[in-house]
C-alpha atoms as a PDB file:
ATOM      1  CA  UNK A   1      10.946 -44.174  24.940  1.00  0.00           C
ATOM      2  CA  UNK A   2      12.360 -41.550  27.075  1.00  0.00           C
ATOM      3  CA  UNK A   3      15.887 -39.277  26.812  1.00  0.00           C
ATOM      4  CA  UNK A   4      17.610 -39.411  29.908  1.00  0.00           C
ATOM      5  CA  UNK A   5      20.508 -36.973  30.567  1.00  0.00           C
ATOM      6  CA  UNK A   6      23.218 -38.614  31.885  1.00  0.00           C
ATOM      7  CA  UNK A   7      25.780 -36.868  34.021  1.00  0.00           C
ATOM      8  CA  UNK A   8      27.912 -35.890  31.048  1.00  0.00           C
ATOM      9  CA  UNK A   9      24.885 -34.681  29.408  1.00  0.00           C
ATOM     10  CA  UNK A  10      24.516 -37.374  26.969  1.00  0.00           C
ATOM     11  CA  UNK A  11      21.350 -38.103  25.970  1.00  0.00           C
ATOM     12  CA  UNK A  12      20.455 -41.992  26.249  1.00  0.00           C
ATOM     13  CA  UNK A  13      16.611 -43.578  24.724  1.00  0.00           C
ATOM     14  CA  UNK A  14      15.445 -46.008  26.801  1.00  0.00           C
ATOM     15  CA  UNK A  15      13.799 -48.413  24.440  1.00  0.00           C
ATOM     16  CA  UNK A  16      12.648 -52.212  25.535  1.00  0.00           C
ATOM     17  CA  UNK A  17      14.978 -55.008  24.162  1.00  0.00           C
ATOM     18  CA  UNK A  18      13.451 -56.453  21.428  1.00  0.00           C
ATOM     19  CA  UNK A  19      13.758 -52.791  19.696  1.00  0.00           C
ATOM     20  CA  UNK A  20      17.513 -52.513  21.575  1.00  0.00           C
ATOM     21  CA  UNK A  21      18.313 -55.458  19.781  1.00  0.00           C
ATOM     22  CA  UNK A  22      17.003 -54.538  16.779  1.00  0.00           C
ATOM     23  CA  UNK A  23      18.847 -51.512  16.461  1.00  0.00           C
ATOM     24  CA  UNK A  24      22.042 -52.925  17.344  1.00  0.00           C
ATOM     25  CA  UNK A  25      21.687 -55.416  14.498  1.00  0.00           C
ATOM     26  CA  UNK A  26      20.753 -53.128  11.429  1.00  0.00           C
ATOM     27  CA  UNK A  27      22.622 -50.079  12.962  1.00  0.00           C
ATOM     28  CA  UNK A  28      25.839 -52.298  13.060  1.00  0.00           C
ATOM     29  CA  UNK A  29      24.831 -54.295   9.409  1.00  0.00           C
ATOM     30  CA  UNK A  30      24.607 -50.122   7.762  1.00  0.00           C
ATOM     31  CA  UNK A  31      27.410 -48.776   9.416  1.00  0.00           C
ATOM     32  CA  UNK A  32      29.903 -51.690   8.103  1.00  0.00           C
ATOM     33  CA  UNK A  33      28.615 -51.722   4.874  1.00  0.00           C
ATOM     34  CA  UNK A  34      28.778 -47.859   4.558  1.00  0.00           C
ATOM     35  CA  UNK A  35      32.212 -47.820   5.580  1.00  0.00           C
ATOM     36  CA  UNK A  36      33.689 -50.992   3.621  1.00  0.00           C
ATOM     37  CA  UNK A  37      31.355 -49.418   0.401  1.00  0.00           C
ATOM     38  CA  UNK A  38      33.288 -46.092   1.062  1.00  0.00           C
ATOM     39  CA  UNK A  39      36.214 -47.676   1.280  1.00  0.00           C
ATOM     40  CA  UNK A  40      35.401 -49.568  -2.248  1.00  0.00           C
ATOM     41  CA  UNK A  41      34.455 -46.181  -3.931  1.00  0.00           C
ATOM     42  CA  UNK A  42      37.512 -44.601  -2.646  1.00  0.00           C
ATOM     43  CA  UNK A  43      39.526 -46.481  -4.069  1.00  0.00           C
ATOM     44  CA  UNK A  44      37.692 -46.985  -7.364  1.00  0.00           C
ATOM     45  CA  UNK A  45      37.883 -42.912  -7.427  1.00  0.00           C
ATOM     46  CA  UNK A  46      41.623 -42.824  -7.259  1.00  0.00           C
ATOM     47  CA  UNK A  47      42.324 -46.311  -8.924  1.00  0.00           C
ATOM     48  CA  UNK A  48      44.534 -47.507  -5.597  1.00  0.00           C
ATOM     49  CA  UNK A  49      45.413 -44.587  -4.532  1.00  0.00           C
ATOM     50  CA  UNK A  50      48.028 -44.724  -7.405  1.00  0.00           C
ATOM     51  CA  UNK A  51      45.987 -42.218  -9.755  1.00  0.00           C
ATOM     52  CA  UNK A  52      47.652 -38.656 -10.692  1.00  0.00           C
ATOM     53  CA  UNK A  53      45.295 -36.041  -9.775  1.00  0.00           C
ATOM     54  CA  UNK A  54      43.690 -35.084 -13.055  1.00  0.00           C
ATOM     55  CA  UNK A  55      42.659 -38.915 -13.304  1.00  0.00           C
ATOM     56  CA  UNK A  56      40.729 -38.925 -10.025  1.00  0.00           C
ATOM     57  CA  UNK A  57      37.384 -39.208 -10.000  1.00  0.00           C
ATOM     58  CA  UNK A  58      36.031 -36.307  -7.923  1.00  0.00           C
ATOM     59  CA  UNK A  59      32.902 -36.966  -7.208  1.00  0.00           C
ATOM     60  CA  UNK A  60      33.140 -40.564  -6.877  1.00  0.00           C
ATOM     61  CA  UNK A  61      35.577 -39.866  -4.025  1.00  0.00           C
ATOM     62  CA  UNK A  62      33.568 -37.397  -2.546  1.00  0.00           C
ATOM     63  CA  UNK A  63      30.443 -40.449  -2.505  1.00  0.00           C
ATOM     64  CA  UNK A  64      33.392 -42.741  -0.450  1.00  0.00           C
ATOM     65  CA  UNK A  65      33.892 -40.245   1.717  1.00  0.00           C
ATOM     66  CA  UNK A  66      30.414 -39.201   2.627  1.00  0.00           C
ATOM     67  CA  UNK A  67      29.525 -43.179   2.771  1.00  0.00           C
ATOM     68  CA  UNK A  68      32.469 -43.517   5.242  1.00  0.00           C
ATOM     69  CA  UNK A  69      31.512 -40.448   7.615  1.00  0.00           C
ATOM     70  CA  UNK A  70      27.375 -41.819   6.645  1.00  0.00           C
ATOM     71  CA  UNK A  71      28.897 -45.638   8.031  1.00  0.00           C
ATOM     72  CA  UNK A  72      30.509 -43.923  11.084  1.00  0.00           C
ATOM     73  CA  UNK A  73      27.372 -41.086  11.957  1.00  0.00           C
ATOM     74  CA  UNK A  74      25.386 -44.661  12.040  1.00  0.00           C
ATOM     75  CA  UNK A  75      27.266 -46.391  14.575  1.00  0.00           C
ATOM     76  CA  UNK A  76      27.467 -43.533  17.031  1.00  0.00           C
ATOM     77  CA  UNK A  77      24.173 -42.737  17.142  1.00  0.00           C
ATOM     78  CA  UNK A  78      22.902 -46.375  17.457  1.00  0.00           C
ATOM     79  CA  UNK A  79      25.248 -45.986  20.909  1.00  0.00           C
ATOM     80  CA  UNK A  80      22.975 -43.638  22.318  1.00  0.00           C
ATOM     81  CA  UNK A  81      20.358 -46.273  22.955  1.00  0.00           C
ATOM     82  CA  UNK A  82      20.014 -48.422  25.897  1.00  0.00           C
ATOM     83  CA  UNK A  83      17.429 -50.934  27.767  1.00  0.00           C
ATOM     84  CA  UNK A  84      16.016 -50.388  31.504  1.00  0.00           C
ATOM     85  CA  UNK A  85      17.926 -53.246  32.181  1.00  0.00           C
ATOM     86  CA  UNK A  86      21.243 -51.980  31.226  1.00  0.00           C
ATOM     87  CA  UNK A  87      22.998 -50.408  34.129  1.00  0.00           C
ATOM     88  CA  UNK A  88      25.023 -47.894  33.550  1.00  0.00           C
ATOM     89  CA  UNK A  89      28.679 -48.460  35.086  1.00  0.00           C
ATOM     90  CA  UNK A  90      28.572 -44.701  36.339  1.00  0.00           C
ATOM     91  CA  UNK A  91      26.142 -45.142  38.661  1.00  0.00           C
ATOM     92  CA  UNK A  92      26.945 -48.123  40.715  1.00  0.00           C
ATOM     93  CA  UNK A  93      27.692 -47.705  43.915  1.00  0.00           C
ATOM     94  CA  UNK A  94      29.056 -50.729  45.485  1.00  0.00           C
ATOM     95  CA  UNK A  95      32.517 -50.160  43.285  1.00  0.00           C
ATOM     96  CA  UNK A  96      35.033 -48.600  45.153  1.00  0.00           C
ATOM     97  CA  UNK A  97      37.680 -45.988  43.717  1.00  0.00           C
ATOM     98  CA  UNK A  98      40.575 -46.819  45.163  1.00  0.00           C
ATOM     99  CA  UNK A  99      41.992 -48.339  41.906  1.00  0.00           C
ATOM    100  CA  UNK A 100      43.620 -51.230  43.810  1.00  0.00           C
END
């Protein structure tokens, strides 16, 4: 596994498919359950959003929140990985730029 540095200095990990795979899976399985759990919290915290206030749970909220952002963090760093036999569209060559 080796970061590349793309030409927008993004760093990609080259990891073999099996692995690529099994990142996507998990990354995508915690990143939807962190943000629908959030979401849950959230709006246990401020009973629908129809709670004044001095009846919100504060810390409660604060765990939907983090679990949302925690959901989100997950999915954008599982985009950082790639396999050797994913191209990248960037570097092709044979696709012209005329747009038409």
């Amino acid at each position: 596994m080796e970061p590349e540095s793309g030409t927008s200095g993004r760093r990609e990990v080259v990891v073999p498919l099996r692995l690529y795979k099994t990142i996507t899976v998990f990354s995508t399985l915690i990143a939807v359950v962190g943000i629908l759990g959030g979401f849950i919290v959230l709006d246990v915290a401020t009973n629908r959003a129809q709670a004044d206030f001095s009846e919100v749970n504060i810390a409660a909220a604060i765990l939907g929140v983090g679990m949302i952002v925690a959901g989100a963090v997950t999915y954008a760093f599982s985009t950082r990985f790639r396999t050797t036999e994913m191209g990248n569209a960037k570097d092709d060559t044979d696709e012209h730029s005329d747009n038409g």
